[in-house]
N, C-alpha and C. Protein backbone atom coordinates (compact mmCIF):
# COMPACT_ATOMS: atom_id res chain seq x y z
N UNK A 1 0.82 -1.19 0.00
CA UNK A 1 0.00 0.00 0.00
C UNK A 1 0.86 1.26 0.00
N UNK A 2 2.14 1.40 1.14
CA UNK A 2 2.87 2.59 1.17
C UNK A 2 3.64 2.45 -0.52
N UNK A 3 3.92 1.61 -1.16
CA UNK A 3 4.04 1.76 -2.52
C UNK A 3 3.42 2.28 -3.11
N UNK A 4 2.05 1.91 -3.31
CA UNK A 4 1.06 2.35 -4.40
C UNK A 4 1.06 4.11 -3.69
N UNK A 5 0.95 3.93 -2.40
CA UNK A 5 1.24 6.49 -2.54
C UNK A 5 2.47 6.69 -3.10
N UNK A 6 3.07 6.01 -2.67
CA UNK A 6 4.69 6.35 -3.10
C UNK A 6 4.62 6.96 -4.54
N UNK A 7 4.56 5.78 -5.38
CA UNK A 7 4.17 6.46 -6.80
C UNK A 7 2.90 7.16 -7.42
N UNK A 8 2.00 6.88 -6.35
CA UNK A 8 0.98 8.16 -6.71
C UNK A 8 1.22 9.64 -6.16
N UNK A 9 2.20 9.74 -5.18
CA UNK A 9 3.10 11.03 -4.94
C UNK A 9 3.59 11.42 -5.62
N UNK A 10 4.61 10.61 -6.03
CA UNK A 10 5.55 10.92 -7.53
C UNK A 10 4.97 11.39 -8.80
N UNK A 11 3.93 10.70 -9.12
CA UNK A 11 3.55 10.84 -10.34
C UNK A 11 2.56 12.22 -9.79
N UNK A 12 2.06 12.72 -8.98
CA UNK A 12 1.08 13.93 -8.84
C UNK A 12 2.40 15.05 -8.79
N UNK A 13 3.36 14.66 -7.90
CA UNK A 13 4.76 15.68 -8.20
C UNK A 13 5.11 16.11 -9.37
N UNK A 14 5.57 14.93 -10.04
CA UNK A 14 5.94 15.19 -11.58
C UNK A 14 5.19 16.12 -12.01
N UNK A 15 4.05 15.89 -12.32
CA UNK A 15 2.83 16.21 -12.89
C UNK A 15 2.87 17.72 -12.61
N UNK A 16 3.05 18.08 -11.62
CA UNK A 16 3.01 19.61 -10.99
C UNK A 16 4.42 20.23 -11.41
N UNK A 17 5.51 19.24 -11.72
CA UNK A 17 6.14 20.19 -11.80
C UNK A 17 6.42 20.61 -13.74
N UNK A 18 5.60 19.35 -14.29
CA UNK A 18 5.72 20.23 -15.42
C UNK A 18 4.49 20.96 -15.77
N UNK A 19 3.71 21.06 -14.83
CA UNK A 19 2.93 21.94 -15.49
C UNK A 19 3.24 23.61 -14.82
N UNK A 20 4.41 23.71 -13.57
CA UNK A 20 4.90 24.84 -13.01
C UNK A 20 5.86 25.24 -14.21
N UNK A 21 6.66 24.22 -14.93
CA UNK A 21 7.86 24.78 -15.72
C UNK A 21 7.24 24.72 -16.89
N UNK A 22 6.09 24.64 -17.49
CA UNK A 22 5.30 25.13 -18.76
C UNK A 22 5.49 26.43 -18.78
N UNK A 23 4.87 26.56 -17.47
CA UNK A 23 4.32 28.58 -17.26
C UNK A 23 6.27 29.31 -17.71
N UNK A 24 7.02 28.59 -16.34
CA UNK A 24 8.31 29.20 -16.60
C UNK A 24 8.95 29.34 -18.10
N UNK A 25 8.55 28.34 -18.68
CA UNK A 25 9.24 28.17 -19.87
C UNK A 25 8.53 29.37 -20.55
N UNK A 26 7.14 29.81 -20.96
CA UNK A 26 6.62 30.61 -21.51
C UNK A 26 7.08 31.71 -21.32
N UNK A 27 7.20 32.37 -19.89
CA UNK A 27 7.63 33.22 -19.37
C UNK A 27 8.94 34.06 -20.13
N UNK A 28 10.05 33.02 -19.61
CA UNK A 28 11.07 33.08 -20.78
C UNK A 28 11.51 33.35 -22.07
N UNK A 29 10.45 32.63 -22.85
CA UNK A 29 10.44 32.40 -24.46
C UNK A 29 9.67 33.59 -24.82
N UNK A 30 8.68 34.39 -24.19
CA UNK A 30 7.73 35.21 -24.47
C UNK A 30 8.62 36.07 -24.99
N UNK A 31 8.11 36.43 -26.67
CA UNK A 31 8.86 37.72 -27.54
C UNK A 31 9.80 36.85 -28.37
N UNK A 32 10.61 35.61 -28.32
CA UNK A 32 11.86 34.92 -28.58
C UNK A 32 10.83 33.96 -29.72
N UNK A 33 12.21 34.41 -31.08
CA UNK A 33 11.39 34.12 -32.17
C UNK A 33 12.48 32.62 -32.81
N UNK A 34 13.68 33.31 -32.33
CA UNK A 34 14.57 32.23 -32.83
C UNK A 34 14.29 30.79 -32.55
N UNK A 35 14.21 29.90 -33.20
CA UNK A 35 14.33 28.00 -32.96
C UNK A 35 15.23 27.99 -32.46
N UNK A 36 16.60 27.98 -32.45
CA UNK A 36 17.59 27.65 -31.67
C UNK A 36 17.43 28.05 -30.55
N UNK A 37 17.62 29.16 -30.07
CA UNK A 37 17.15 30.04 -28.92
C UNK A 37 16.02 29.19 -28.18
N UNK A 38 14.99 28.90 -28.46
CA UNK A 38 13.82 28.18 -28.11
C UNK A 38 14.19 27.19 -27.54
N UNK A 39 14.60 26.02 -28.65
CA UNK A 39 15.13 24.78 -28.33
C UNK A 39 15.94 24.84 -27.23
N UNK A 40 17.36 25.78 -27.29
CA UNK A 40 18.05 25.34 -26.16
C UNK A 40 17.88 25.99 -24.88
N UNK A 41 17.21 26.56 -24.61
CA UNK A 41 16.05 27.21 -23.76
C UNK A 41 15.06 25.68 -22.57
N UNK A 42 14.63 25.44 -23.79
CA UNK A 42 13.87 24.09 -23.43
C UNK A 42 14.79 23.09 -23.11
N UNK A 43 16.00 22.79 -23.50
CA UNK A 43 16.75 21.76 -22.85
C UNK A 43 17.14 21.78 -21.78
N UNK A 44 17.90 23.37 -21.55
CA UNK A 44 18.36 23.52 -20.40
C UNK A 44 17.41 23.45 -18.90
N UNK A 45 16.02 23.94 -19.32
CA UNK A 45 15.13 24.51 -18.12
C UNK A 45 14.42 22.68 -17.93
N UNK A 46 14.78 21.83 -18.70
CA UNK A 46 13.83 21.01 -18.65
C UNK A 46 15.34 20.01 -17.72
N UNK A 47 16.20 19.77 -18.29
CA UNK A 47 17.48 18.86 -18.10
C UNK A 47 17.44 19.52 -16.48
N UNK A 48 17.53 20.75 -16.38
CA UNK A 48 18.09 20.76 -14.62
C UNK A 48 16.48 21.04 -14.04
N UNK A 49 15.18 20.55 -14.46
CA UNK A 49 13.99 20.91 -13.67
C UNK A 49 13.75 18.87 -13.03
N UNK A 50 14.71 18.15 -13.54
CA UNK A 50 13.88 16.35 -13.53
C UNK A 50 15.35 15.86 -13.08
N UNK A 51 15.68 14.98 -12.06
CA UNK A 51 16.69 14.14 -11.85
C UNK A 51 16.56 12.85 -12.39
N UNK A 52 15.78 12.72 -12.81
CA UNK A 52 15.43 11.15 -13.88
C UNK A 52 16.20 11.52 -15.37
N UNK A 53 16.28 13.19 -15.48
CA UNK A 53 16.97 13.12 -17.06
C UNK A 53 18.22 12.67 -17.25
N UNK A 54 18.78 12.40 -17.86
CA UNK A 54 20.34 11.54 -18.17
C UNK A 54 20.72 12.74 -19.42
N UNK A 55 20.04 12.19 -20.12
CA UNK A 55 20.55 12.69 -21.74
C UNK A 55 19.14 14.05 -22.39
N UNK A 56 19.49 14.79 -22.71
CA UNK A 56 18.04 15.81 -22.79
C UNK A 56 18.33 16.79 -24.50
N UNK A 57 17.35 16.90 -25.00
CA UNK A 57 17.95 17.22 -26.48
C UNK A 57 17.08 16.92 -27.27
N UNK A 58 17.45 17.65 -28.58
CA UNK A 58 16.60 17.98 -30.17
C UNK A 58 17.26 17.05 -31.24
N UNK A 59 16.50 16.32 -31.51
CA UNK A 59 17.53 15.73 -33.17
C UNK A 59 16.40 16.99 -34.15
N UNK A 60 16.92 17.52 -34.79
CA UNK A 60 16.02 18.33 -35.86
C UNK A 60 15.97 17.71 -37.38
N UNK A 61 15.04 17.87 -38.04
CA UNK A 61 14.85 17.69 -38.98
C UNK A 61 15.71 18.09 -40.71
N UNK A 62 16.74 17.54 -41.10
CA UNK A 62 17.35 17.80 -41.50
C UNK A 62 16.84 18.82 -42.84
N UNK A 63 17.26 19.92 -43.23
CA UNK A 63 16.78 20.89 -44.26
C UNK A 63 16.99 19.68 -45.67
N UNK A 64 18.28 19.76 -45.67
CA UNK A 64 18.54 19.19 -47.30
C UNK A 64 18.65 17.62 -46.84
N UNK A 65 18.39 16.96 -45.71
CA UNK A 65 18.01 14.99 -46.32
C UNK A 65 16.48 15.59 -45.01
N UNK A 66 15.30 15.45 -45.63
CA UNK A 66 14.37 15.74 -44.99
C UNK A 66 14.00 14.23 -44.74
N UNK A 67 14.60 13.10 -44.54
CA UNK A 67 13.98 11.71 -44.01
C UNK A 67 15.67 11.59 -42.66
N UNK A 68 16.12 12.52 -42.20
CA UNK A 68 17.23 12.30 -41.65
C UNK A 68 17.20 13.38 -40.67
N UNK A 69 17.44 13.01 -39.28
CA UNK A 69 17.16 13.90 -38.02
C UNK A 69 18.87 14.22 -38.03
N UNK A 70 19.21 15.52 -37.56
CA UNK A 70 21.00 15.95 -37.04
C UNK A 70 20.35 16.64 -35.90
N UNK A 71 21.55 16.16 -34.87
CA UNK A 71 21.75 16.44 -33.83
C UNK A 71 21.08 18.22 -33.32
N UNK A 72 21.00 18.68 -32.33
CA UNK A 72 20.46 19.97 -32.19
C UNK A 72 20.50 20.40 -30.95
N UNK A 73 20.14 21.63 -30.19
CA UNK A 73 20.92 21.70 -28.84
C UNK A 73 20.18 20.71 -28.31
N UNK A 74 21.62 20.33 -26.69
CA UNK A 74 21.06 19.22 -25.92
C UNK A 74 21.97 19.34 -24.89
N UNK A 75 21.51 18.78 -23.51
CA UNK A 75 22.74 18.52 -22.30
C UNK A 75 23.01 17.29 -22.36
N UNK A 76 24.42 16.94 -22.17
CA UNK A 76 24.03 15.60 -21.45
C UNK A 76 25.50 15.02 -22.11
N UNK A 77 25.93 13.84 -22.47
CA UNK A 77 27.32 13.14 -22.99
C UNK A 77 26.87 13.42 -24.45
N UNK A 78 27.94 13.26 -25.10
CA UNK A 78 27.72 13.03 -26.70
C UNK A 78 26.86 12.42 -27.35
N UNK A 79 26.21 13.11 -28.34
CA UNK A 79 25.04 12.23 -28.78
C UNK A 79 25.43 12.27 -30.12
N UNK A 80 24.33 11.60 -30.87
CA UNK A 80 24.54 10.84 -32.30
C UNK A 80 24.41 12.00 -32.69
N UNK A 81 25.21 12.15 -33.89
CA UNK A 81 25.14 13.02 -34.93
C UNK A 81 23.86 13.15 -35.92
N UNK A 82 23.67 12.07 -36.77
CA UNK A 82 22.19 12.04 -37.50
C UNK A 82 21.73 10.20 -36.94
N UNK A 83 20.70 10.34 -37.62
CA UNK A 83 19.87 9.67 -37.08
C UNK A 83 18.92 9.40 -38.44
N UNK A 84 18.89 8.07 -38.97
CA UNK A 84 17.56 8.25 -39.81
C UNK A 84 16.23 7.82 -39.48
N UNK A 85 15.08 8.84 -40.54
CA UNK A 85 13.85 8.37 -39.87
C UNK A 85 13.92 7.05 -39.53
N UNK A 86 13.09 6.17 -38.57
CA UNK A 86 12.57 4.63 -38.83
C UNK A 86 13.79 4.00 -37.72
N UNK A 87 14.80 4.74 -37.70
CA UNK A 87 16.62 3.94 -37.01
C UNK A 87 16.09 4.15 -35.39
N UNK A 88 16.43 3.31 -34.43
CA UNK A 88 15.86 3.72 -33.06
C UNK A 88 15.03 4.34 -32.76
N UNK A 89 15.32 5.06 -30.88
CA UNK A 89 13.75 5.37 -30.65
C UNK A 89 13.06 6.88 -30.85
N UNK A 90 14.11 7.47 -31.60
CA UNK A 90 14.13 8.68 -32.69
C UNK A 90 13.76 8.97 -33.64
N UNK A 91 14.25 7.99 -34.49
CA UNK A 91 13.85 7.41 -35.88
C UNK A 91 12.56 7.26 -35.45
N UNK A 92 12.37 6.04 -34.72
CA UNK A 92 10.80 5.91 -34.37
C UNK A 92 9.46 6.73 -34.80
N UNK A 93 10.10 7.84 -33.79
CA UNK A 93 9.10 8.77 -33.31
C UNK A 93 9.34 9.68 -34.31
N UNK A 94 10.09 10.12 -35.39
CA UNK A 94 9.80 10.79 -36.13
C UNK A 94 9.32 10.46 -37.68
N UNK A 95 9.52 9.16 -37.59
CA UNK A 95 8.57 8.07 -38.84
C UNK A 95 7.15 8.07 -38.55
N UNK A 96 7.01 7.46 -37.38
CA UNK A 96 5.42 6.80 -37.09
C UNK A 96 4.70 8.45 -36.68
N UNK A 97 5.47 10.01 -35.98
CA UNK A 97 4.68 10.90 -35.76
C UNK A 97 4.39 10.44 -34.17
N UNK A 98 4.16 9.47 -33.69
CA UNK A 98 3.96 9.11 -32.31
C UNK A 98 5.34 9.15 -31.30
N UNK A 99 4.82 9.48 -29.84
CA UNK A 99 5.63 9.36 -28.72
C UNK A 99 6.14 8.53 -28.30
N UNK A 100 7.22 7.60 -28.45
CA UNK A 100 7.81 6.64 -27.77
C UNK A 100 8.06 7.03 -26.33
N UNK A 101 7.74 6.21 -25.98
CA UNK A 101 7.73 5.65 -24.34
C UNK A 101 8.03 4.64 -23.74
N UNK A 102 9.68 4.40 -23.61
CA UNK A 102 10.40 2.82 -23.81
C UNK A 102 11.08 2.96 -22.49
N UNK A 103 10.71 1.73 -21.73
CA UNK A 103 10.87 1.33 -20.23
C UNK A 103 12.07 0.71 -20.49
N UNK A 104 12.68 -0.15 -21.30
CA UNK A 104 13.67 -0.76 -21.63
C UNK A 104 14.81 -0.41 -22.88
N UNK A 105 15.69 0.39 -22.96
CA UNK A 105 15.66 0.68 -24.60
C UNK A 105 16.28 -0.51 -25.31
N UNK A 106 17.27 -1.23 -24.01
CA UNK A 106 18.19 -2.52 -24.42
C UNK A 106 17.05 -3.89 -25.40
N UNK A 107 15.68 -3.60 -25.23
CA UNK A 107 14.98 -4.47 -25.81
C UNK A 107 14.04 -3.92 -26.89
N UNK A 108 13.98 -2.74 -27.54
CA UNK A 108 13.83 -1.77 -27.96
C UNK A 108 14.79 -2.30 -29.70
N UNK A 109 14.03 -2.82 -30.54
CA UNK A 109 14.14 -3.16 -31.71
C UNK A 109 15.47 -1.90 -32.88
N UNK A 110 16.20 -2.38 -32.85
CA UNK A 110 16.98 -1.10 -33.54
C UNK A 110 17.78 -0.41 -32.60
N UNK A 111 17.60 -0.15 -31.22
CA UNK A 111 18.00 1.13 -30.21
C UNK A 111 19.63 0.97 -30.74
N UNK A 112 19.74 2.73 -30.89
CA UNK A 112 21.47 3.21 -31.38
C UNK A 112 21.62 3.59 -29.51
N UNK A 113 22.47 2.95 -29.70
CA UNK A 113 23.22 3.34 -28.04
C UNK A 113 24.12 4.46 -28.50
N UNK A 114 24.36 5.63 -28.22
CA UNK A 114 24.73 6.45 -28.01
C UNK A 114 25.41 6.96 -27.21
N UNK A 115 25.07 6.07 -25.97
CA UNK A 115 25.62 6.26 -24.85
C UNK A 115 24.91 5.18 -23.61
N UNK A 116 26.37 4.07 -23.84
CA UNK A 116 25.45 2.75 -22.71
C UNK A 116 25.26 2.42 -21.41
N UNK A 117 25.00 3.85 -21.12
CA UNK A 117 24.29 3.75 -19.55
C UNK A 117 22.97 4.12 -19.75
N UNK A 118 22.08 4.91 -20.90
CA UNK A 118 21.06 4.42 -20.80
C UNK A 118 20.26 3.67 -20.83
N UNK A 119 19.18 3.73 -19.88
CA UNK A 119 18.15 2.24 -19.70
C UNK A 119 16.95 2.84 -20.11
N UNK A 120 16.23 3.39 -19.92
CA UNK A 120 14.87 4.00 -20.67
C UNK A 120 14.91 5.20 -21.27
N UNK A 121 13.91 5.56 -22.43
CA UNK A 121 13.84 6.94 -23.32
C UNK A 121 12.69 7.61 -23.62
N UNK A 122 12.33 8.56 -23.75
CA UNK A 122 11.07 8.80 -24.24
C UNK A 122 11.63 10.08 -24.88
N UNK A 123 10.73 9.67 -26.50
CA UNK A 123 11.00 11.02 -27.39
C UNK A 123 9.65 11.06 -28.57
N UNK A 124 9.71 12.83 -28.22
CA UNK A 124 8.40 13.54 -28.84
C UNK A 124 8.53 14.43 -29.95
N UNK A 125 7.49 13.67 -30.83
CA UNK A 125 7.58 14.47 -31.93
C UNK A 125 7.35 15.98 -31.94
N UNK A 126 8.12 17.16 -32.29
CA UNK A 126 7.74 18.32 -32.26
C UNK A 126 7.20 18.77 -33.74
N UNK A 127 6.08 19.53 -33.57
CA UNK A 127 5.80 20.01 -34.88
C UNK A 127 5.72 21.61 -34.78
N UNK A 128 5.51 22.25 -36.40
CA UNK A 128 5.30 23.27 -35.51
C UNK A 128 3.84 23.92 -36.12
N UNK A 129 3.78 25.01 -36.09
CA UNK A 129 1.60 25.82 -35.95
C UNK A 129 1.26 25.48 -37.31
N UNK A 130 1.77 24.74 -38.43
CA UNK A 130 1.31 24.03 -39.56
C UNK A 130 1.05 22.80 -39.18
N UNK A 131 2.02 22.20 -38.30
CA UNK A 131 1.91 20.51 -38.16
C UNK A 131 3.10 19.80 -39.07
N UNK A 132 4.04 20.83 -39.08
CA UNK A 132 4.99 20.25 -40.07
C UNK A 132 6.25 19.24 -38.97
N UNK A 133 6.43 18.06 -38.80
CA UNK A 133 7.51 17.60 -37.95
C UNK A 133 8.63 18.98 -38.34
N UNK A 134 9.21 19.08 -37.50
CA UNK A 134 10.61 19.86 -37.35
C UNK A 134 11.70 19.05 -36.56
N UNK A 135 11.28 18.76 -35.44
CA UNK A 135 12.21 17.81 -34.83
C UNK A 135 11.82 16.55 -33.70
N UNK A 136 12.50 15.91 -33.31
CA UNK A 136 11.90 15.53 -32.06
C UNK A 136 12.30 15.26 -30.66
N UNK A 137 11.97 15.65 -29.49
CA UNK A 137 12.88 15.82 -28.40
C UNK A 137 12.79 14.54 -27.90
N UNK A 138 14.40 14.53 -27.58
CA UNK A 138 14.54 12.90 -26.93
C UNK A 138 15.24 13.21 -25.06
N UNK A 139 14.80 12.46 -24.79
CA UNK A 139 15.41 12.24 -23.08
C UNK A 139 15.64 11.16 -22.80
N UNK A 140 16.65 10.79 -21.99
CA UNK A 140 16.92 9.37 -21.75
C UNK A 140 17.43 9.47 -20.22
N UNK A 141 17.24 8.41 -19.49
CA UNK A 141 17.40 7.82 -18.16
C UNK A 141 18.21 7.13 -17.82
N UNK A 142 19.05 6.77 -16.72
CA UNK A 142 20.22 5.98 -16.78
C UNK A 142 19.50 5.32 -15.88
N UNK A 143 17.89 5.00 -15.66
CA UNK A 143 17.35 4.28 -14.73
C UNK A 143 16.20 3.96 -15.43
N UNK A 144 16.17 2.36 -15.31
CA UNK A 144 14.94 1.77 -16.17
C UNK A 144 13.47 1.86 -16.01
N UNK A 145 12.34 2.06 -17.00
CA UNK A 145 11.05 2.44 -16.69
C UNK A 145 11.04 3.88 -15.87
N UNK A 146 11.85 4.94 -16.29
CA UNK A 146 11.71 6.02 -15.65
C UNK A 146 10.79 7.23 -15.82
N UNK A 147 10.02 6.95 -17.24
CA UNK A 147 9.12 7.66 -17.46
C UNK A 147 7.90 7.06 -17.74
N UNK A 148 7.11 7.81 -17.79
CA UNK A 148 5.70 7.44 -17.63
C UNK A 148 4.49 8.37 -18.14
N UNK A 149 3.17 7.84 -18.68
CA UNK A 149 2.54 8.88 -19.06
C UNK A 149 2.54 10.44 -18.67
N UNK A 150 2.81 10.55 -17.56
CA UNK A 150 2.70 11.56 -16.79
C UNK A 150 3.81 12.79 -17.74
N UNK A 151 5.17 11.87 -17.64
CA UNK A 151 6.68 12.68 -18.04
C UNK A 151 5.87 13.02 -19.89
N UNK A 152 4.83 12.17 -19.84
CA UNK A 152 4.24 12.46 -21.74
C UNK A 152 3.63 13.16 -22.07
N UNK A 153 2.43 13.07 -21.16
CA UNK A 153 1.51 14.13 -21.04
C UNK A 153 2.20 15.73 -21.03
N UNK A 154 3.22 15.99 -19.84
CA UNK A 154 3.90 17.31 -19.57
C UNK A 154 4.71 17.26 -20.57
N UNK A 155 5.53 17.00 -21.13
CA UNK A 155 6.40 17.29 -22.34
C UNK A 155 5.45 17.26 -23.65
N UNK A 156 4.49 16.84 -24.08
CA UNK A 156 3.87 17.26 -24.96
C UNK A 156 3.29 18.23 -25.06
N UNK A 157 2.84 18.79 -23.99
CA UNK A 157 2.10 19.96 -23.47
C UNK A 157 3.29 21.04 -24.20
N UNK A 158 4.35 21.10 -23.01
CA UNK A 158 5.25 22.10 -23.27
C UNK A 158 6.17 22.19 -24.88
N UNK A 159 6.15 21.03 -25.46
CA UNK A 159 6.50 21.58 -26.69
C UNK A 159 5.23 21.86 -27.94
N UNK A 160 4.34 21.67 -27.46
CA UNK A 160 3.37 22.23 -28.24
C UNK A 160 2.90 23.61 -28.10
N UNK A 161 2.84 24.41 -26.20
CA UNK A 161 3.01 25.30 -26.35
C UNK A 161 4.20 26.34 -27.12
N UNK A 162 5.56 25.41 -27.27
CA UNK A 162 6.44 26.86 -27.30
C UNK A 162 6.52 26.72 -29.02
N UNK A 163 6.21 25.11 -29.60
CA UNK A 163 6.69 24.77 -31.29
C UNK A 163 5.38 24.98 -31.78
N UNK A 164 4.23 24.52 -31.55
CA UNK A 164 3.11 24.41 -32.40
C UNK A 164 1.94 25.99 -32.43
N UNK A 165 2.41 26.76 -31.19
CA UNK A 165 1.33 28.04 -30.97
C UNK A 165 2.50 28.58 -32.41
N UNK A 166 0.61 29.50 -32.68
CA UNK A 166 1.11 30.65 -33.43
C UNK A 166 1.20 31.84 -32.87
């Protein structure tokens, strides 16, 4: 039973705190037209707001190979340079348009290790006020099953406010 609050604490925490660092993030970005600026804005406020993040970051949508994500701001160890659609849990999510939400990545069909202390990932497609993919933000955990609807719900939120508003 003290389990089941345990993570119903956690998950009502989480929950609060991205919907506190939505507002912050807006706050911030309000007037700020640049993508880059934006993006690494959002990495930074998001990477030091969660101790579950490991790895935090943009693969963007490449201008001239538009089926090929390159790297984009991010905290965290070295990450992959490009990435193609469909290739891991990047590729994934920017093929299918859907949120991966992978408790395991080591069992995770394709997963590019990048860096092998991660154990779980979750990455969201960003679009922007057309609906055009642009990029997609990836986070990764050096602790397995670390995210959860909750970490999906709030990160979709917040990059739809700052990529998809017009």
């Amino acid at each position: 039973m003290a389990e089941a609050f345990n993570t119903q604490t956690l998950a009502q925490d989480r929950a609060e705190r991205y919907a506190q660092i939505l507002q912050e993030i807006a706050a911030v970005l309000d007037g700020e037209l640049n993508l880059t600026a934006r993006m690494a804005t959002v990495v930074s406020m998001l990477a030091n707001s969660f101790e579950h993040y490991f790895w935090t970051g943009f693969y963007v949508v490449d201008p001239n190979k538009p089926e090929e994500l390159v790297v984009g701001p991010y905290q965290g160890t070295l990450g992959c340079l490009r990435i193609a659609f469909g290739r891991g849990v990047c590729g994934a999510a920017a093929l299918s348009g859907q949120t991966q939400l992978v408790e395991d990545v080591h069992a995770f069909p394709g997963h590019i290790a990048c860096d092998g202390r991660s154990q779980s990932e979750i990455v969201v497609p960003v679009r922007d006020a057309s609906g055009q993919l642009i990029a997609v933000f990836d986070v990764d955990s050096d602790q397995p099953a670390a995210f959860s609807a909750v970490d999906q719900a709030g990160l979709e939120a917040i990059l739809a406010m700052v990529f998809a508003a017009d």
